[in-house]
C-alpha atoms as a PDB file:
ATOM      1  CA  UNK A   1       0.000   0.000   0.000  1.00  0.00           C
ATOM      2  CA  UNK A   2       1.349   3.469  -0.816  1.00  0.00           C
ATOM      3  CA  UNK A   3       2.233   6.321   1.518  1.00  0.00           C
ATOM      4  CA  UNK A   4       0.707   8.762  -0.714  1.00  0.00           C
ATOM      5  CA  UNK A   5      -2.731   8.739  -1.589  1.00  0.00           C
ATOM      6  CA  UNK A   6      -4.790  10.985  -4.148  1.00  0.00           C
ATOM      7  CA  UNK A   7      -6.762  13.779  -2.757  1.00  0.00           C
ATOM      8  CA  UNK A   8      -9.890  11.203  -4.036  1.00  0.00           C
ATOM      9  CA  UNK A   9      -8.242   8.549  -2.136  1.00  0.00           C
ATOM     10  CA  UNK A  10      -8.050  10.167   0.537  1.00  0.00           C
ATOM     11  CA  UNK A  11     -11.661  11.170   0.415  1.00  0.00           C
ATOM     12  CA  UNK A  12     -12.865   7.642  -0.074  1.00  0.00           C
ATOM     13  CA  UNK A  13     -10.937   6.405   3.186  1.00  0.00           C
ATOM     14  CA  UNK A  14     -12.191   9.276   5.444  1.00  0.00           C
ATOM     15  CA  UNK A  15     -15.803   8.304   4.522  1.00  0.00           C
ATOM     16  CA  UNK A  16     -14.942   4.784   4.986  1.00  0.00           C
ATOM     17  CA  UNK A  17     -13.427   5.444   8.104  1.00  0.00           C
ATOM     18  CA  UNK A  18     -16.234   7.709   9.343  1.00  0.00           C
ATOM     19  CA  UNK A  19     -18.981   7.538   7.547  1.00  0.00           C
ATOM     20  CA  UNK A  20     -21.068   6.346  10.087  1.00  0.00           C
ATOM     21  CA  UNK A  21     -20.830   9.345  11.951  1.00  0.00           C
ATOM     22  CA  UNK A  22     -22.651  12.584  11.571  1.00  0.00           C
ATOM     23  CA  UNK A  23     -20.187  14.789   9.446  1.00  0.00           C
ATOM     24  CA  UNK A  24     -20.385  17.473   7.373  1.00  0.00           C
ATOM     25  CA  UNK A  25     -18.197  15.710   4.737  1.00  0.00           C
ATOM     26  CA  UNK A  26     -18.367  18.486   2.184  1.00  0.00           C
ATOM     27  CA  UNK A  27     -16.766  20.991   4.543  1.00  0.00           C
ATOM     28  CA  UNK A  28     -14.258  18.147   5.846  1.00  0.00           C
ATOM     29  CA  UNK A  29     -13.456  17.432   1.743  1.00  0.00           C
ATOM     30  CA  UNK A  30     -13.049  21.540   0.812  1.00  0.00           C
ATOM     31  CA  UNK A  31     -10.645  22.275   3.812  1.00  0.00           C
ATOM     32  CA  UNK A  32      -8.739  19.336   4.114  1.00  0.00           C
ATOM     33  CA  UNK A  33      -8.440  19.722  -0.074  1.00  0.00           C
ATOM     34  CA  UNK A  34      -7.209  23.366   0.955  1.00  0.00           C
ATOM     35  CA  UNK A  35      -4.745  22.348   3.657  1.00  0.00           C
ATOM     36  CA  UNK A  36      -3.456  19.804   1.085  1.00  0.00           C
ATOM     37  CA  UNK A  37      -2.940  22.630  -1.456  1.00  0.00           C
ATOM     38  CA  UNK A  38      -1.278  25.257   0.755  1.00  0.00           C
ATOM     39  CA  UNK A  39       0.871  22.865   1.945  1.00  0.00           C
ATOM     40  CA  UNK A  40       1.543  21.517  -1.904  1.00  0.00           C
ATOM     41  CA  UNK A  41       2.151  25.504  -2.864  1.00  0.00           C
ATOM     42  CA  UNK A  42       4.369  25.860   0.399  1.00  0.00           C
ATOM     43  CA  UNK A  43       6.738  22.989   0.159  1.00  0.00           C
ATOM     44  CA  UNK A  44       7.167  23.701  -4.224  1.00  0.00           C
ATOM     45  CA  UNK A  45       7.779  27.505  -3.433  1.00  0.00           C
ATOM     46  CA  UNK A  46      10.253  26.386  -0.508  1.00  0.00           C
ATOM     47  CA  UNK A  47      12.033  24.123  -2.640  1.00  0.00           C
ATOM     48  CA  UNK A  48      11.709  25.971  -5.840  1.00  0.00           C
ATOM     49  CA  UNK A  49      13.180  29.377  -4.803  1.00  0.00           C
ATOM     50  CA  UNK A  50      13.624  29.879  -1.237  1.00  0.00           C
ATOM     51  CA  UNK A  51      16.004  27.387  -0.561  1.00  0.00           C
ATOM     52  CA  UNK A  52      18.357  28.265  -3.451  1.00  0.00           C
ATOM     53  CA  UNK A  53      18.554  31.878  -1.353  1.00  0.00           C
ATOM     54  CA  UNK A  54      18.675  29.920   2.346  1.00  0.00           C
ATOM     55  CA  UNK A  55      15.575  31.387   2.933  1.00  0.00           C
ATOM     56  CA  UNK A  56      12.794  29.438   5.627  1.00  0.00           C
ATOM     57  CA  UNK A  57       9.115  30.016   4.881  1.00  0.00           C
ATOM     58  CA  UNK A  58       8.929  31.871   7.601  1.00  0.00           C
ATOM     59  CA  UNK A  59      11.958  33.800   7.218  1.00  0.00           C
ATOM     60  CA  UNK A  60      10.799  34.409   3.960  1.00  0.00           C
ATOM     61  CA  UNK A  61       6.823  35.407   5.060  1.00  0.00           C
ATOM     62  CA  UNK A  62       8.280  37.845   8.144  1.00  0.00           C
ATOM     63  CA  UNK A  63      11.042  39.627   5.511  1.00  0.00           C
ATOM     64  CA  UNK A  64       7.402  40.027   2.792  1.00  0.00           C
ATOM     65  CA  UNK A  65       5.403  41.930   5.498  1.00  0.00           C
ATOM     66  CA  UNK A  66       7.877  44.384   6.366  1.00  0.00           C
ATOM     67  CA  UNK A  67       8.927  44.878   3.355  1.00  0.00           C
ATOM     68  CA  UNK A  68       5.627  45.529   2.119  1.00  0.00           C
ATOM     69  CA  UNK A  69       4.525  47.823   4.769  1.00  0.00           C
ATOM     70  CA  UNK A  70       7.912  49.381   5.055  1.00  0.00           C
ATOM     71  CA  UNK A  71       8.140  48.373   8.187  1.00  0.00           C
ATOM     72  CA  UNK A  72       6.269  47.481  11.592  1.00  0.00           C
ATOM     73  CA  UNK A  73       6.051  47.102  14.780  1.00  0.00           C
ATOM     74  CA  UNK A  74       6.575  43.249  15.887  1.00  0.00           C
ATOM     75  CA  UNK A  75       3.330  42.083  17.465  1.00  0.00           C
ATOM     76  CA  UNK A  76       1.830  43.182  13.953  1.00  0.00           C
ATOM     77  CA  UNK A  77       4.409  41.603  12.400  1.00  0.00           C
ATOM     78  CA  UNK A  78       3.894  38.191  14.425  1.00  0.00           C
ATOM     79  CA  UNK A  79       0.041  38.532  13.891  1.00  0.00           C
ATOM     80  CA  UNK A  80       0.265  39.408  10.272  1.00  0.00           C
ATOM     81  CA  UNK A  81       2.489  36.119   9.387  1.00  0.00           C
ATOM     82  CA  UNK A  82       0.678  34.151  11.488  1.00  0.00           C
ATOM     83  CA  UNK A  83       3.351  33.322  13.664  1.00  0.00           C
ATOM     84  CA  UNK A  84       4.292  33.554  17.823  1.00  0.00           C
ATOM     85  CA  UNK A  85       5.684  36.362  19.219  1.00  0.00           C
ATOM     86  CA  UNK A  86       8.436  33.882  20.417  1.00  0.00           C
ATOM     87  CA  UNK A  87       8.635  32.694  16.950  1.00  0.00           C
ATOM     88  CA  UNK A  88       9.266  35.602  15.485  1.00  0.00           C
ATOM     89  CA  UNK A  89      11.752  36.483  18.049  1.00  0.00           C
ATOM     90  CA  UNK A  90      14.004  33.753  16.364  1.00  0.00           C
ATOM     91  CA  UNK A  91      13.134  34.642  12.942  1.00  0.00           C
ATOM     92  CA  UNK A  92      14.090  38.412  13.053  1.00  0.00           C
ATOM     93  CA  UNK A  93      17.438  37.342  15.453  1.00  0.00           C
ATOM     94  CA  UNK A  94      18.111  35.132  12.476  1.00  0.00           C
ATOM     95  CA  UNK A  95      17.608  37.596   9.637  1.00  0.00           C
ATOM     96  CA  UNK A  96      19.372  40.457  12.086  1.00  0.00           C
ATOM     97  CA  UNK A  97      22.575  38.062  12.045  1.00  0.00           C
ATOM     98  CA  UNK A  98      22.270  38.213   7.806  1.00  0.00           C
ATOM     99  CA  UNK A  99      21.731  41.722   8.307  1.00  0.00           C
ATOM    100  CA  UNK A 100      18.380  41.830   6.475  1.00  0.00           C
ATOM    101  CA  UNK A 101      16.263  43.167   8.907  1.00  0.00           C
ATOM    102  CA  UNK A 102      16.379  46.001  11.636  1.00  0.00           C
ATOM    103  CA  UNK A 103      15.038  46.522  14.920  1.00  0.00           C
ATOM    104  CA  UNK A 104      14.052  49.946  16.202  1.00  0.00           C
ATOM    105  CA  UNK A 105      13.351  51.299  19.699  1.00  0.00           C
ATOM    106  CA  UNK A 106      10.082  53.492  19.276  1.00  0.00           C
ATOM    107  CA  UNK A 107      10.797  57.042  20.558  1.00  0.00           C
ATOM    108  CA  UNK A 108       7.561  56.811  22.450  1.00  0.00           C
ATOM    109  CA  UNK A 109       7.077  53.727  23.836  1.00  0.00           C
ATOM    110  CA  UNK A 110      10.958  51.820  24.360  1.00  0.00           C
ATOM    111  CA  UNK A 111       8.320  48.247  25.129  1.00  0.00           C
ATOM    112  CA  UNK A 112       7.837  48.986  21.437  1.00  0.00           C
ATOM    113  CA  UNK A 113       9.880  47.420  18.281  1.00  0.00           C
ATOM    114  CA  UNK A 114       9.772  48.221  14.881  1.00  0.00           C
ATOM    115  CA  UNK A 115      11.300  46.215  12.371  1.00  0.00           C
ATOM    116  CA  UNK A 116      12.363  47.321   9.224  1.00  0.00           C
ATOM    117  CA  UNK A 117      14.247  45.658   6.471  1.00  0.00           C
ATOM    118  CA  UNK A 118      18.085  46.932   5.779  1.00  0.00           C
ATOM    119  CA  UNK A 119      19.345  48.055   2.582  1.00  0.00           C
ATOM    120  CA  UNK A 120      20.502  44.365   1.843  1.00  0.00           C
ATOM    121  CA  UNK A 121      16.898  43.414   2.701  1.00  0.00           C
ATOM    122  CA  UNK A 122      14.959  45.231   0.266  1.00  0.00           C
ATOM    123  CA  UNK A 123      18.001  43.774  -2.596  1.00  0.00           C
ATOM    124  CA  UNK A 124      16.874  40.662  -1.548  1.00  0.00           C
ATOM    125  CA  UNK A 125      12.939  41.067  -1.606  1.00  0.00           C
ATOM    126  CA  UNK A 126      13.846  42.360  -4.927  1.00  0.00           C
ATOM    127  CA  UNK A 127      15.550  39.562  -6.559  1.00  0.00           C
ATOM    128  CA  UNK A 128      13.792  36.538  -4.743  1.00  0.00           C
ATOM    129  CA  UNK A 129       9.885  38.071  -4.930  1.00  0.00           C
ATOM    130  CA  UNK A 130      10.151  38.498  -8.664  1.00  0.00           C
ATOM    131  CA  UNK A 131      11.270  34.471  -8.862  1.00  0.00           C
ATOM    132  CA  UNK A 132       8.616  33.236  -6.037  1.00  0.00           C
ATOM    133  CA  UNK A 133       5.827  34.914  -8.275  1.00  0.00           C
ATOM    134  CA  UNK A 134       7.015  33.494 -10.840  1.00  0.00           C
ATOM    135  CA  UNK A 135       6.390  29.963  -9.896  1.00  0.00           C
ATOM    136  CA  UNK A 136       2.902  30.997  -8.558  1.00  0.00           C
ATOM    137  CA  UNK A 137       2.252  32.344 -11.778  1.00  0.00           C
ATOM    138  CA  UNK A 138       3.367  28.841 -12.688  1.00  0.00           C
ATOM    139  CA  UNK A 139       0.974  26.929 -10.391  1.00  0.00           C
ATOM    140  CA  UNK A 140      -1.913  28.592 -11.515  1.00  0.00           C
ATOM    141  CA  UNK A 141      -1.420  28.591 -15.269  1.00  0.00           C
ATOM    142  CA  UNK A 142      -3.640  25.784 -15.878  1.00  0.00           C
ATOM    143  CA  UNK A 143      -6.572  27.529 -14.445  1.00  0.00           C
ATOM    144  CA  UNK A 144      -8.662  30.289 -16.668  1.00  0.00           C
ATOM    145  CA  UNK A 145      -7.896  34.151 -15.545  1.00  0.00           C
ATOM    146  CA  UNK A 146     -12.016  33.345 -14.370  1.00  0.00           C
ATOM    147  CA  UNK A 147     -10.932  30.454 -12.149  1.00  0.00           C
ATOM    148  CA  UNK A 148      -8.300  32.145 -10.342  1.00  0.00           C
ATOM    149  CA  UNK A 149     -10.287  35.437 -10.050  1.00  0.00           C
ATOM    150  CA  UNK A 150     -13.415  32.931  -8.680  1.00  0.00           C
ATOM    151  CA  UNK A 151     -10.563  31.045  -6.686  1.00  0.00           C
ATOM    152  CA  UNK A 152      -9.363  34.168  -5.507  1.00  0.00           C
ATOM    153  CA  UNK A 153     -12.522  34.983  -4.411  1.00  0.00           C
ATOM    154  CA  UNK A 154     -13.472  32.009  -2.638  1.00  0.00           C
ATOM    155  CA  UNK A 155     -10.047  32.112  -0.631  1.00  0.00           C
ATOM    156  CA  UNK A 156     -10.691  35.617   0.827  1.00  0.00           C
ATOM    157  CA  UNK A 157     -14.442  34.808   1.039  1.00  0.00           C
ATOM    158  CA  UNK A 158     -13.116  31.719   3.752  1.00  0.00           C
ATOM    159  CA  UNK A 159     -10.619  33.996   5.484  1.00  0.00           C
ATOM    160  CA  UNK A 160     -13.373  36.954   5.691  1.00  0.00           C
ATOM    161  CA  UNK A 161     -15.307  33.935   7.922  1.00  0.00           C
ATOM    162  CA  UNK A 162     -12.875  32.707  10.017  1.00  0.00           C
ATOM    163  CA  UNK A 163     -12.008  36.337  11.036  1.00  0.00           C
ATOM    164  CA  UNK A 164     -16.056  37.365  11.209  1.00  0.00           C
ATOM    165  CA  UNK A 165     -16.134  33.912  13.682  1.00  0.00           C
ATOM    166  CA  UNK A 166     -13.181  35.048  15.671  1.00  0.00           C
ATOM    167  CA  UNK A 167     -13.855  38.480  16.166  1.00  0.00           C
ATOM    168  CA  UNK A 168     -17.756  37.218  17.415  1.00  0.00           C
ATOM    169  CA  UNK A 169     -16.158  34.859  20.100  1.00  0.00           C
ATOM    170  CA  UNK A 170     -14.022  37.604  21.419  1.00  0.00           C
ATOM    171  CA  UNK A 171     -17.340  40.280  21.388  1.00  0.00           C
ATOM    172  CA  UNK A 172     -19.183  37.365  22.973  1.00  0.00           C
ATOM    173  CA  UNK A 173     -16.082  36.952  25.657  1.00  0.00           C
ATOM    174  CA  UNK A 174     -15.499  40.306  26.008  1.00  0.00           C
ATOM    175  CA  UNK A 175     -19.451  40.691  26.932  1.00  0.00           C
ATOM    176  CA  UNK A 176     -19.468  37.413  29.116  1.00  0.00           C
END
């Protein structure tokens, strides 16, 4: 028996697995489909480009959002890649010692840090962002411009939820 299984395969064996038990197997089927295909897009893009420039995912995700917003302050940072304070800790000690990133007291608040990317940063942005869209340009290409604009769609349409659920849970605890 294989280790790796087709997305239908897999399908089939969750519902034989659990089908007796009251699932929504649609939703089960769309995210783990989606978990399967970030983590598809993650590990080509990580092996594709970032690698070649000793870059982690992370490394790579933290270095985007600053560079993007021309800097920011770190919980922002942390919260915007998705990441642990802690984690990003490491992360921005790592890219410090490669002397891509910066941190900055705030003149206001010293319990605040800014990060900002150094000179050597942006370069780097520069030269690996143009390559990493390249290959999502790639991954997509079999789709119709309409399929990725409805994909598109449907992505931020799933985030938009998860963040409308959230912020209800902390109203609700906030009220409680």
């Amino acid at each position: 028996m294989p280790d790796r299984h087709t997305l239908e395969e897999t399908e089939r064996a969750m519902k034989d697995h659990v089908g007796a038990l009251p699932l929504d197997f649609a939703a089960a089927n769309a995210l783990s489909n989606l978990f399967r295909a970030a983590n598809a897009v993650r590990t080509e893009l990580t092996n594709r480009v970032l690698r070649q420039h000793d870059m982690t995912w992370t490394g790579f995700v933290v270095l985007w959002v600053v560079w993007i917003w021309d800097g920011m302050e770190t919980r922002h940072v942390a919260e915007s890649a998705d990441i642990s304070k802690a984690t990003l800790t490491g992360v921005v000690k790592t890219l410090e010692g490669r002397g891509l990133i910066l941190r900055e007291g705030d003149e206001h608040d010293r319990r605040l840090v800014r990060l900002r990317l150094t000179e050597e940063g942006v370069r780097l942005m520069e030269e690996i962002y143009p390559e990493f869209n390249a290959v999502e340009s790639e991954i997509v290409s079999q789709l119709s411009d309409r399929k990725v604009s409805a994909f598109t769609r449907t992505l931020r349409d799933v985030v938009n939820a998860v963040e409308a659920q959230h912020e209800a849970r902390d109203e609700a605890r906030a009220e409680a």
